[in-house]
C-alpha atoms as a PDB file:
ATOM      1  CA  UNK A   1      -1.630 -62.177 -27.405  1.00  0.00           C
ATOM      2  CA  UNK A   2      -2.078 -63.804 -24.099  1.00  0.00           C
ATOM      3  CA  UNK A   3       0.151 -65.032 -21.194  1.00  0.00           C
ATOM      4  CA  UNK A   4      -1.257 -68.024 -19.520  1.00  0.00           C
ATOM      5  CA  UNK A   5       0.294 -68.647 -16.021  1.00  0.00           C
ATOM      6  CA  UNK A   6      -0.258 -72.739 -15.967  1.00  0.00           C
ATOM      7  CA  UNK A   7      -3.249 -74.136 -14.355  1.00  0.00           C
ATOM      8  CA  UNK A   8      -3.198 -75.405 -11.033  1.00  0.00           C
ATOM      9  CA  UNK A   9      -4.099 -78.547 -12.299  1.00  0.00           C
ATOM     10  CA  UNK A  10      -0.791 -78.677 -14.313  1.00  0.00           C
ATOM     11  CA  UNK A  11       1.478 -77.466 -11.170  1.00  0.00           C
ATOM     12  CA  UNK A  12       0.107 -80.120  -9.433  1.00  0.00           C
ATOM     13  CA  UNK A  13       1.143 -82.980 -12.291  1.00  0.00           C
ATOM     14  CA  UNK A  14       4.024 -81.392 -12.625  1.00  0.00           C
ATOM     15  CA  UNK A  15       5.059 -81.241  -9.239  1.00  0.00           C
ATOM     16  CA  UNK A  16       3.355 -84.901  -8.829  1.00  0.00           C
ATOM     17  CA  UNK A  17       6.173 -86.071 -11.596  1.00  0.00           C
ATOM     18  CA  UNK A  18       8.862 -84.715 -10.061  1.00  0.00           C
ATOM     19  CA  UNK A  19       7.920 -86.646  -6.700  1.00  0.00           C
ATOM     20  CA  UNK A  20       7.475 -82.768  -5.441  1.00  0.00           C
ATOM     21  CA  UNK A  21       4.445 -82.605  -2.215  1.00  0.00           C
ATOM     22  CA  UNK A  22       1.565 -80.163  -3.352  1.00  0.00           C
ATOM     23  CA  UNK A  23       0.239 -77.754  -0.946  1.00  0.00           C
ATOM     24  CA  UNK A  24      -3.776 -76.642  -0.787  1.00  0.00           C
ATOM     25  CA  UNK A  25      -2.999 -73.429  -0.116  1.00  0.00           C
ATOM     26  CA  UNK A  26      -1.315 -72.795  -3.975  1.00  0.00           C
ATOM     27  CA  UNK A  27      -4.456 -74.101  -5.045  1.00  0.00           C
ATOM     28  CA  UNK A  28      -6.153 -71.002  -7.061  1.00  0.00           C
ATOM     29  CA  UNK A  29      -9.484 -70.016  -5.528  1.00  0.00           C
ATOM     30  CA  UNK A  30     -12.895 -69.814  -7.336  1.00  0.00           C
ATOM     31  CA  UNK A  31     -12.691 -67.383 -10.195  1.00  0.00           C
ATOM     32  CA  UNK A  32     -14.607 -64.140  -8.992  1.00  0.00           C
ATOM     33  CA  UNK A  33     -17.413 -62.846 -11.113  1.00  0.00           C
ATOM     34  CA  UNK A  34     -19.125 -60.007 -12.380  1.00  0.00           C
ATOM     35  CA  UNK A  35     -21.048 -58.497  -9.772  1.00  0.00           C
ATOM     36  CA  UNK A  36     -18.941 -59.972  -6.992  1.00  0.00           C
ATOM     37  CA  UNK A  37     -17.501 -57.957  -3.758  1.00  0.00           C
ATOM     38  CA  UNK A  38     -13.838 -57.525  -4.606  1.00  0.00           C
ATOM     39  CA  UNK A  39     -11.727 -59.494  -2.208  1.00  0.00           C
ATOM     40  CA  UNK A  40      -9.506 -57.785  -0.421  1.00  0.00           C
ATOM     41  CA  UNK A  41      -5.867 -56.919  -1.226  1.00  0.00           C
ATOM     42  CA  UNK A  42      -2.874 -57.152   0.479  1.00  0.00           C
ATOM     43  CA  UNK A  43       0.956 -57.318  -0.073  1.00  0.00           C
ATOM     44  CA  UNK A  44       3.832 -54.747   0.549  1.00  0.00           C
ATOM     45  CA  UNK A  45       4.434 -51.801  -1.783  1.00  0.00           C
ATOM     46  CA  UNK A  46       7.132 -51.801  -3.510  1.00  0.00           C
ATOM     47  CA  UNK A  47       9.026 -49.474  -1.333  1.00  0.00           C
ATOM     48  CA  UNK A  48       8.315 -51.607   1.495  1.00  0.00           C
ATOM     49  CA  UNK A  49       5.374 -50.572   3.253  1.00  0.00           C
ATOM     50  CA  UNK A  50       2.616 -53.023   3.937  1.00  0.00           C
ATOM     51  CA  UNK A  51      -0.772 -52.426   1.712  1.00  0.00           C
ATOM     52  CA  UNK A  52      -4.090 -53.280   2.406  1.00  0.00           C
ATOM     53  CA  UNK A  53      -7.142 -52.137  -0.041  1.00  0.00           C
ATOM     54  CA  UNK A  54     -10.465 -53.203   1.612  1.00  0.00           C
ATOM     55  CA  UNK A  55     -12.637 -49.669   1.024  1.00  0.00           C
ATOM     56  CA  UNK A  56     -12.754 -48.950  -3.049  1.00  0.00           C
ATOM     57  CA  UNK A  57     -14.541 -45.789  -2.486  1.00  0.00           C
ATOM     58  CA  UNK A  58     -11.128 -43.948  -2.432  1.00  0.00           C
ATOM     59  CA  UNK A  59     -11.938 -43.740  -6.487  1.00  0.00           C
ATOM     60  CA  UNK A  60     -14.949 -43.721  -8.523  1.00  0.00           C
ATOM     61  CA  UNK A  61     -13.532 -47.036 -10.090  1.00  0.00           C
ATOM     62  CA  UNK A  62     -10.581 -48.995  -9.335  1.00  0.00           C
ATOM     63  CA  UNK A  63      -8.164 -51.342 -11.924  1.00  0.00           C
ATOM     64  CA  UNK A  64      -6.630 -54.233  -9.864  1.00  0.00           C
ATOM     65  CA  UNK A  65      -4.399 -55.532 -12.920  1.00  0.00           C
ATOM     66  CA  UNK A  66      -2.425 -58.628 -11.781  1.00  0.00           C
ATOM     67  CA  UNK A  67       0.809 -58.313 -14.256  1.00  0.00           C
ATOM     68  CA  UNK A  68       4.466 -59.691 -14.498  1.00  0.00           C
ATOM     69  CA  UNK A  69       7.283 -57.485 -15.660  1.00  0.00           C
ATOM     70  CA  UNK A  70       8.475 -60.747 -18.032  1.00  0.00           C
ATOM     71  CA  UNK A  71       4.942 -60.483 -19.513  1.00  0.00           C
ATOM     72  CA  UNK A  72       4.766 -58.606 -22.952  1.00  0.00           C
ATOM     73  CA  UNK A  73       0.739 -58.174 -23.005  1.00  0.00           C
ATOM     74  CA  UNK A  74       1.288 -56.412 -19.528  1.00  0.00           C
ATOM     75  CA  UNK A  75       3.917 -53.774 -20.932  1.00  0.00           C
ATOM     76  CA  UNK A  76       1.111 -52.971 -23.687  1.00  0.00           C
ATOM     77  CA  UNK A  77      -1.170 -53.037 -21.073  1.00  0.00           C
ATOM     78  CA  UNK A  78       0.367 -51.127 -18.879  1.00  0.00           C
ATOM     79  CA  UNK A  79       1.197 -48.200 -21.765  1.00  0.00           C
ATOM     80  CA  UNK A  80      -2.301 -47.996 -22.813  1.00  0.00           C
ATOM     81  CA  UNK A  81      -3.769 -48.139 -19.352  1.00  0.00           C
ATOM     82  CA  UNK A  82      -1.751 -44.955 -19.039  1.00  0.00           C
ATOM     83  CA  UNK A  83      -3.278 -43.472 -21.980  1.00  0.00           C
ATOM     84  CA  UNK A  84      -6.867 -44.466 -20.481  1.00  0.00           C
ATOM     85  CA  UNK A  85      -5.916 -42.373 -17.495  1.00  0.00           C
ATOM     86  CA  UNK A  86      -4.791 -39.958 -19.265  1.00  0.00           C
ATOM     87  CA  UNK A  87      -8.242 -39.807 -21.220  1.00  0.00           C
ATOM     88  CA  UNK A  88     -10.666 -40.237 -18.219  1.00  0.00           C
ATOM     89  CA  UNK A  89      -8.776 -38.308 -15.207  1.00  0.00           C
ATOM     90  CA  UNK A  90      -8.079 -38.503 -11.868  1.00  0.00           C
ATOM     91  CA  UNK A  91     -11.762 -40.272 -10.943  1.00  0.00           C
ATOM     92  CA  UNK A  92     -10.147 -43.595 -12.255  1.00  0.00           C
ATOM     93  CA  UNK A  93      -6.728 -45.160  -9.461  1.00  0.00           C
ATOM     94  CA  UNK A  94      -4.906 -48.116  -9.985  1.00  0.00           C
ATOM     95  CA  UNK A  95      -3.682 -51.174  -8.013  1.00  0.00           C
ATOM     96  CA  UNK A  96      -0.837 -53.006  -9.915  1.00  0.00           C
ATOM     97  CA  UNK A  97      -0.421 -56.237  -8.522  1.00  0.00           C
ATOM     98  CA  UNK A  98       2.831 -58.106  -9.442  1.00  0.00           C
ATOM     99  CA  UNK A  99       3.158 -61.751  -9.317  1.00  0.00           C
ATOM    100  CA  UNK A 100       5.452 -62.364  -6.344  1.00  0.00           C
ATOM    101  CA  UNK A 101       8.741 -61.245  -8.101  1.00  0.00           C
ATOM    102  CA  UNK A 102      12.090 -59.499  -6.673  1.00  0.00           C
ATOM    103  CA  UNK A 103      10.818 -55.840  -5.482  1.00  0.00           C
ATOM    104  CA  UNK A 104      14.441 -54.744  -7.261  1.00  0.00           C
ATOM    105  CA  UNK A 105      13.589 -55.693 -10.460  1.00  0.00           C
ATOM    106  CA  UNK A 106      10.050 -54.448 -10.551  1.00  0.00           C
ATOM    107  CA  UNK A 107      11.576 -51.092  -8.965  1.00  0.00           C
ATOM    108  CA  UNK A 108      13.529 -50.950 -12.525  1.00  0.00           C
ATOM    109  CA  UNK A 109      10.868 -52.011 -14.791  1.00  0.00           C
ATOM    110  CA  UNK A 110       8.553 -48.850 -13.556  1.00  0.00           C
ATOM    111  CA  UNK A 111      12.102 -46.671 -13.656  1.00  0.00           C
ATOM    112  CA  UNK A 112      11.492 -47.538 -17.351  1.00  0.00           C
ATOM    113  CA  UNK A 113       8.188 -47.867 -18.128  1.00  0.00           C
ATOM    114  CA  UNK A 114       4.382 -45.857 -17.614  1.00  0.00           C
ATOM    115  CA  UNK A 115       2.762 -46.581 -13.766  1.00  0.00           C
ATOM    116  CA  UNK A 116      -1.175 -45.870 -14.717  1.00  0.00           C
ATOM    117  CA  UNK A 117      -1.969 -42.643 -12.876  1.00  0.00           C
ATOM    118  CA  UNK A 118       0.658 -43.251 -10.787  1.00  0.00           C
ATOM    119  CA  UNK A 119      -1.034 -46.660  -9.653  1.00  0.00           C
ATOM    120  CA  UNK A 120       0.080 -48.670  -6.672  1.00  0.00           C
ATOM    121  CA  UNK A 121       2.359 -51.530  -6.937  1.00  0.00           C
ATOM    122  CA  UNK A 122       1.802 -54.567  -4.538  1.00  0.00           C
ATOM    123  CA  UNK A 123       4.224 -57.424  -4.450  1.00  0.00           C
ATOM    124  CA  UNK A 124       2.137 -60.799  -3.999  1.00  0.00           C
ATOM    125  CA  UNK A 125       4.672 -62.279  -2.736  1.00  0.00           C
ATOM    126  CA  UNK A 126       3.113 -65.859  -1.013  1.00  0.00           C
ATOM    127  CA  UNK A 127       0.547 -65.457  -4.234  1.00  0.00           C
ATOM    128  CA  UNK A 128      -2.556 -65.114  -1.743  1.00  0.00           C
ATOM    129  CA  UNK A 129      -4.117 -61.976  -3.318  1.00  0.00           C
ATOM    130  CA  UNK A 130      -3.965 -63.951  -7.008  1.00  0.00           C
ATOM    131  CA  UNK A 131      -5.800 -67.253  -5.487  1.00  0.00           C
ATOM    132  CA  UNK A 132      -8.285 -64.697  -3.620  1.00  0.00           C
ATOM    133  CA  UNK A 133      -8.832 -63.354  -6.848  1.00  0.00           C
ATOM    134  CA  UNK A 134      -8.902 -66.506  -8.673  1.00  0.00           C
ATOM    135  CA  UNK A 135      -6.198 -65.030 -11.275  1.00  0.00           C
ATOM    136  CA  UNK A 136      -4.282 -67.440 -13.648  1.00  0.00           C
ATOM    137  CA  UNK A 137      -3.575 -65.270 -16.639  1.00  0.00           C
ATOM    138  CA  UNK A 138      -1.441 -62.442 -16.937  1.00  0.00           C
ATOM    139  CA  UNK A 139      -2.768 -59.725 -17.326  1.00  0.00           C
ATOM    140  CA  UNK A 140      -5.758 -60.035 -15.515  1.00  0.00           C
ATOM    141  CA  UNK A 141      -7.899 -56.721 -14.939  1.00  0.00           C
ATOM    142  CA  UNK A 142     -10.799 -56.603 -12.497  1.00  0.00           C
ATOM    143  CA  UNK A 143     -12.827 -52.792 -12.661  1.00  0.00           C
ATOM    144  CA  UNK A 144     -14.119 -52.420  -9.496  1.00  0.00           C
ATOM    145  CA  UNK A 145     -17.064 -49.570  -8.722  1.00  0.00           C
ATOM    146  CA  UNK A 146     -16.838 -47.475  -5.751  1.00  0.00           C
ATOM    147  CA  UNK A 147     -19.154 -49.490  -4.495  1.00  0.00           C
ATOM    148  CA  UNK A 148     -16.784 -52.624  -4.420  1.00  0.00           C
ATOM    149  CA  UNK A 149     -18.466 -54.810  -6.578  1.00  0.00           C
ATOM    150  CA  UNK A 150     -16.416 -56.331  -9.810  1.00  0.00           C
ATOM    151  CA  UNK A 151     -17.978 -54.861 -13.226  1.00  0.00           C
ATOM    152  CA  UNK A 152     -16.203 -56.121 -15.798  1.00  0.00           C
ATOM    153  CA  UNK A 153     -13.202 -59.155 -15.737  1.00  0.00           C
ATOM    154  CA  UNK A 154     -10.830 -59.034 -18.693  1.00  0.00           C
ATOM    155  CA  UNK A 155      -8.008 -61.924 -19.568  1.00  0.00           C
ATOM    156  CA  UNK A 156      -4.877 -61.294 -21.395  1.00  0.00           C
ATOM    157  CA  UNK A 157      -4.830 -57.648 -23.857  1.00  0.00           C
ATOM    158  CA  UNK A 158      -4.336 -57.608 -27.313  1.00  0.00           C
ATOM    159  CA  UNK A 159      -5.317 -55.913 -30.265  1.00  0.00           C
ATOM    160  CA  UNK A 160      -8.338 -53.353 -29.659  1.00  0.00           C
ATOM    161  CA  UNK A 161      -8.095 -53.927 -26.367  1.00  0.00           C
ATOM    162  CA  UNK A 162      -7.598 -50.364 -25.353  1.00  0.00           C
ATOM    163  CA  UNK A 163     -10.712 -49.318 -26.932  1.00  0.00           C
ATOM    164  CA  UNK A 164     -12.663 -51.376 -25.499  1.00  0.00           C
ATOM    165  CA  UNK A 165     -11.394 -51.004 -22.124  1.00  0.00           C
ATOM    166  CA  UNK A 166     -12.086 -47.196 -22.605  1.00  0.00           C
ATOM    167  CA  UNK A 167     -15.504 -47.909 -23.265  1.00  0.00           C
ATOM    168  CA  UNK A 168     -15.839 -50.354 -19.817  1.00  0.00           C
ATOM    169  CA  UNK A 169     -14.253 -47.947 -17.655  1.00  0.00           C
ATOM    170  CA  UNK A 170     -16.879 -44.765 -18.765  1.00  0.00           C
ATOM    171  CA  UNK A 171     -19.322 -47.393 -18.318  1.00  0.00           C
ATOM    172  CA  UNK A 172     -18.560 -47.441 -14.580  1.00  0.00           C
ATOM    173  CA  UNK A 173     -17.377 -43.920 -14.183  1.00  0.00           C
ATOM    174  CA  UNK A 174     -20.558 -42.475 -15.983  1.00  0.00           C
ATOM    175  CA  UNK A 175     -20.423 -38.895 -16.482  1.00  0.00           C
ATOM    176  CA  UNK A 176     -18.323 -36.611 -15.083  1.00  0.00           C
ATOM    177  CA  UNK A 177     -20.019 -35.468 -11.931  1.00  0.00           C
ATOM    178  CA  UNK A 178     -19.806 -31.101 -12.135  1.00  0.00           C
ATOM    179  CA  UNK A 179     -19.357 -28.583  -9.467  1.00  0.00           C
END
């Protein structure tokens, strides 16, 4: 099951109907791809501290998953992200980047729920890391190498989906590296 956060295009008609002025900079930017330089990231944690992610070589991979706490594909996501972390170890950090909402209620959301590896939350607030991104589903994953290129984009999770994100992240991770 997927989430779709409307299209630009349709915030723009709808704001257009309602006589509302459109600003370029909620326009989403181009849709990254795979093999891409991440963009970088920046927001405020969620107990208040300003974040910045620019060097991804602080993990062997890194999951930027742009979520919602309303969102039901992010709560499974979220669970079975957990169990992928679980499964793979410490070589694999998370960024969890919500979409803009009250730092209060996302505080109680993670009170309740998994934090994957005990990921990072960033509130994008003004919505500039999602247009850098070129997110406009939720959830949107990005796996990003150490090397800070993306690897592998995935829209919405469902069904199987933990599976085959397993699979993507040993992909990038590779072996376990030994003493």
């Amino acid at each position: 099951m997927r989430v779709a956060v409307p299209s630009f295009a349709a915030a723009v008609a709808a704001a257009l109907a309602l006589g509302a002025p459109v600003a370029a900079a909620d326009a989403p930017g181009p849709a990254l791809a795979v093999g891409a330089p991440a963009p970088p990231l920046a927001g405020t944690t969620l107990d208040g501290r300003a974040f910045e992610a620019a060097d991804w070589s602080a993990g062997e991979a890194t999951v930027v998953m742009f979520f919602g706490t309303y969102c039901r594909p992010c709560h499974r996501a979220l669970r079975e992200l957990d169990a992928i972390q679980r499964t793979v170890g410490p070589r694999l950090r998370f960024i969890l980047v919500d979409a803009g909402e009250d730092p209060a209620a996302v505080r109680r959301f993670f009170a309740d729920n998994p934090r994957p590896g005990d990921g990072t939350v960033v509130i994008d607030t003004a919505g500039s890391d999602r247009r850098r991104w070129g997110c406009e589903l939720e959830p949107t994953l990005f796996l990003v190498d150490r090397a800070g290129h993306v690897r592998y984009i995935n829209h919405g999770w469902g069904e199987g989906s933990e599976a085959k994100y397993l699979r993507r992240v040993r992909n990038v991770l590779g072996p376990p590296q030994g003493p």
